[in-house]
C-alpha atoms as a PDB file:
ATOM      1  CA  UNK A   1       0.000   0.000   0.000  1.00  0.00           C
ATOM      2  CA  UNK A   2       3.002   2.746   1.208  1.00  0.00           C
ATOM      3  CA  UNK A   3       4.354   1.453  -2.710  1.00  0.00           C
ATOM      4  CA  UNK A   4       1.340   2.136  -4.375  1.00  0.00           C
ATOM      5  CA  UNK A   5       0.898   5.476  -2.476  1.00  0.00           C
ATOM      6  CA  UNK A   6       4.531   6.482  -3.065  1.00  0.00           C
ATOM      7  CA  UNK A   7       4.392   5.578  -6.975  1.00  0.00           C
ATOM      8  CA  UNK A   8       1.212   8.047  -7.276  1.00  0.00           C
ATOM      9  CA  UNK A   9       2.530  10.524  -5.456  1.00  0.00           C
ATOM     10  CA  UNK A  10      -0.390  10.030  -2.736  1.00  0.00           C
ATOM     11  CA  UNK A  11      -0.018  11.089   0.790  1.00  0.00           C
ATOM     12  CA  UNK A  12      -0.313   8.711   3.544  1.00  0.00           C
ATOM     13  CA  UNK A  13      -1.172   8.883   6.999  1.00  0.00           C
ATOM     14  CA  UNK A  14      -1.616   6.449   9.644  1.00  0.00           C
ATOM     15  CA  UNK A  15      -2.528   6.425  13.600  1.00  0.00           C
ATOM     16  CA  UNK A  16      -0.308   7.620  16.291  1.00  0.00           C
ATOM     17  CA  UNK A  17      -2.680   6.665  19.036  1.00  0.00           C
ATOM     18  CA  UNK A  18      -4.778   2.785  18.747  1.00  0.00           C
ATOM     19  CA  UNK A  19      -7.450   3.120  22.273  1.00  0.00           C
ATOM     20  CA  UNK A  20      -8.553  -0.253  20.730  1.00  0.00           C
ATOM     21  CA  UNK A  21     -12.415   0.481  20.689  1.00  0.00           C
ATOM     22  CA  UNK A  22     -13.206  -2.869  18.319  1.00  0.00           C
ATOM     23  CA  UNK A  23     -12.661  -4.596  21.856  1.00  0.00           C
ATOM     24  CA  UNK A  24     -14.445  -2.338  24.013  1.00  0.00           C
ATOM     25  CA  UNK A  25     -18.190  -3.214  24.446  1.00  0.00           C
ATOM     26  CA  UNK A  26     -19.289  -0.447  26.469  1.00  0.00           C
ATOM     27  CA  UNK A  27     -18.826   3.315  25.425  1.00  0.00           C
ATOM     28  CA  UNK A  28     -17.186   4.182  29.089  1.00  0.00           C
ATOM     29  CA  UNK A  29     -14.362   1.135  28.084  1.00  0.00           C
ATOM     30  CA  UNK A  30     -13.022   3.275  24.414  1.00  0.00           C
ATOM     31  CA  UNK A  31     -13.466   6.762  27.126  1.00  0.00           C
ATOM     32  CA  UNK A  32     -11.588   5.255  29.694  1.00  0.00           C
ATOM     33  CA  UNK A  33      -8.801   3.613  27.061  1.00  0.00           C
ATOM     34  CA  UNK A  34      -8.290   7.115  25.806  1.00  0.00           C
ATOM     35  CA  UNK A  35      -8.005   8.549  28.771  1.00  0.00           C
ATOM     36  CA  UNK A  36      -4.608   7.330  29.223  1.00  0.00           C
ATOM     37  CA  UNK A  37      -3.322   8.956  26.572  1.00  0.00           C
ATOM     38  CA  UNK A  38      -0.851  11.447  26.914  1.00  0.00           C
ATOM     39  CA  UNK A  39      -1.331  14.438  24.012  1.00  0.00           C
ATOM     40  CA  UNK A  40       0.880  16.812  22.994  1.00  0.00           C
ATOM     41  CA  UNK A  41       0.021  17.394  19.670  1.00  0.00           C
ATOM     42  CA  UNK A  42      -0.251  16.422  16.397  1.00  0.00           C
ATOM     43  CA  UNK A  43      -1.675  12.957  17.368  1.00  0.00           C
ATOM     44  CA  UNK A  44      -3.932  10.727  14.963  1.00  0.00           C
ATOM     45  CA  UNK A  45      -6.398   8.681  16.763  1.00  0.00           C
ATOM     46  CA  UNK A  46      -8.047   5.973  14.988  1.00  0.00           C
ATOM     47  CA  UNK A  47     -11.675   4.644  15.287  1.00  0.00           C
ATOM     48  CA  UNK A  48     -13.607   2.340  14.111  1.00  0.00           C
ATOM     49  CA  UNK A  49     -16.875   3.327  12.312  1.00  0.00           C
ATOM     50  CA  UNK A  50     -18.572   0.248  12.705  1.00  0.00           C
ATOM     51  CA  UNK A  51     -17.834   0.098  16.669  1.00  0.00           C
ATOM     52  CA  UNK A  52     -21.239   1.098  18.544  1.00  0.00           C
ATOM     53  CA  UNK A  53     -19.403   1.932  21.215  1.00  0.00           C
ATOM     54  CA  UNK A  54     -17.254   4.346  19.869  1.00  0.00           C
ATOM     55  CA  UNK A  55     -20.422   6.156  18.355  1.00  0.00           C
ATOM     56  CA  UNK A  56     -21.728   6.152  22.152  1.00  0.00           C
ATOM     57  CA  UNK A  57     -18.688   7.811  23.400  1.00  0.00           C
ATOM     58  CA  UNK A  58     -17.394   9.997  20.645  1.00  0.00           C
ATOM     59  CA  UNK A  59     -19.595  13.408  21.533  1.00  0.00           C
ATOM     60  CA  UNK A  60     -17.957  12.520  25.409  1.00  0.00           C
ATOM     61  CA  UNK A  61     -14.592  12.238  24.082  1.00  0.00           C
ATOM     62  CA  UNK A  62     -15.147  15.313  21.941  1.00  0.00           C
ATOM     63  CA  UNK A  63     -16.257  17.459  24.589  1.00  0.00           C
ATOM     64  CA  UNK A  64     -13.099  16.286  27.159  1.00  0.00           C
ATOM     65  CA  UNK A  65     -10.700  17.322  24.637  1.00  0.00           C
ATOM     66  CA  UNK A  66     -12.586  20.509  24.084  1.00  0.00           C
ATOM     67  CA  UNK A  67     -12.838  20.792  28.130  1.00  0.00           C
ATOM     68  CA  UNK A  68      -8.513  20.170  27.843  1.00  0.00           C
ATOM     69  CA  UNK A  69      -7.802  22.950  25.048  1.00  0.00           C
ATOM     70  CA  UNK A  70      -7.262  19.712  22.258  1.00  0.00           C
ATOM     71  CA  UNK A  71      -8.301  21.095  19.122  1.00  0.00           C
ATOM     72  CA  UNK A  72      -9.424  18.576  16.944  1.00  0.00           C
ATOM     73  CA  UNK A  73      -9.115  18.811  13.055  1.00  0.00           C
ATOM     74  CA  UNK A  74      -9.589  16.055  10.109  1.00  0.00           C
ATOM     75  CA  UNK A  75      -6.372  14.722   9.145  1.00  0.00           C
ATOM     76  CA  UNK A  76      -6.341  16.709   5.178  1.00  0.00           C
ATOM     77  CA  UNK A  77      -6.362  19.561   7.718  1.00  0.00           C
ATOM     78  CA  UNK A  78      -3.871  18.851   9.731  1.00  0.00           C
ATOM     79  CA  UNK A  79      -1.308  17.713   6.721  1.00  0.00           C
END
């Protein structure tokens, strides 16, 4: 894929920070995961579209990193 990107001149960009939320069940499990991470800036989180409990917690999420001066951006943004 990074050969296919490079050959077309594409740009590519991949996570910085996994909080795992295909495993988590519960909304309060992906909040709690991301919780522990440490951001400084410039970060790429990844989630899962088809994980209902990152739908649940996303507008929770949002609003802590709001709450914690985060600004979040989409990634065509931020490169």
């Amino acid at each position: 894929m990074i050969l296919a990107a490079l050959k077309y001149k594409v740009t590519t960009a991949l996570w910085t920070v996994d909080p795992r939320d295909y495993s988590s069940k519960k909304s309060s499990e992906v909040i709690e995961k991301l919780k522990e991470t440490q951001f400084g800036g410039g970060e790429i989180v990844l989630f899962h579209t088809h994980s209902y409990a990152t739908t649940k917690a996303l507008p929770d999420i949002i609003q802590d990193l709001y709450a914690q001066g985060i600004q979040i951006t989409n990634v065509s943004e931020a490169i």
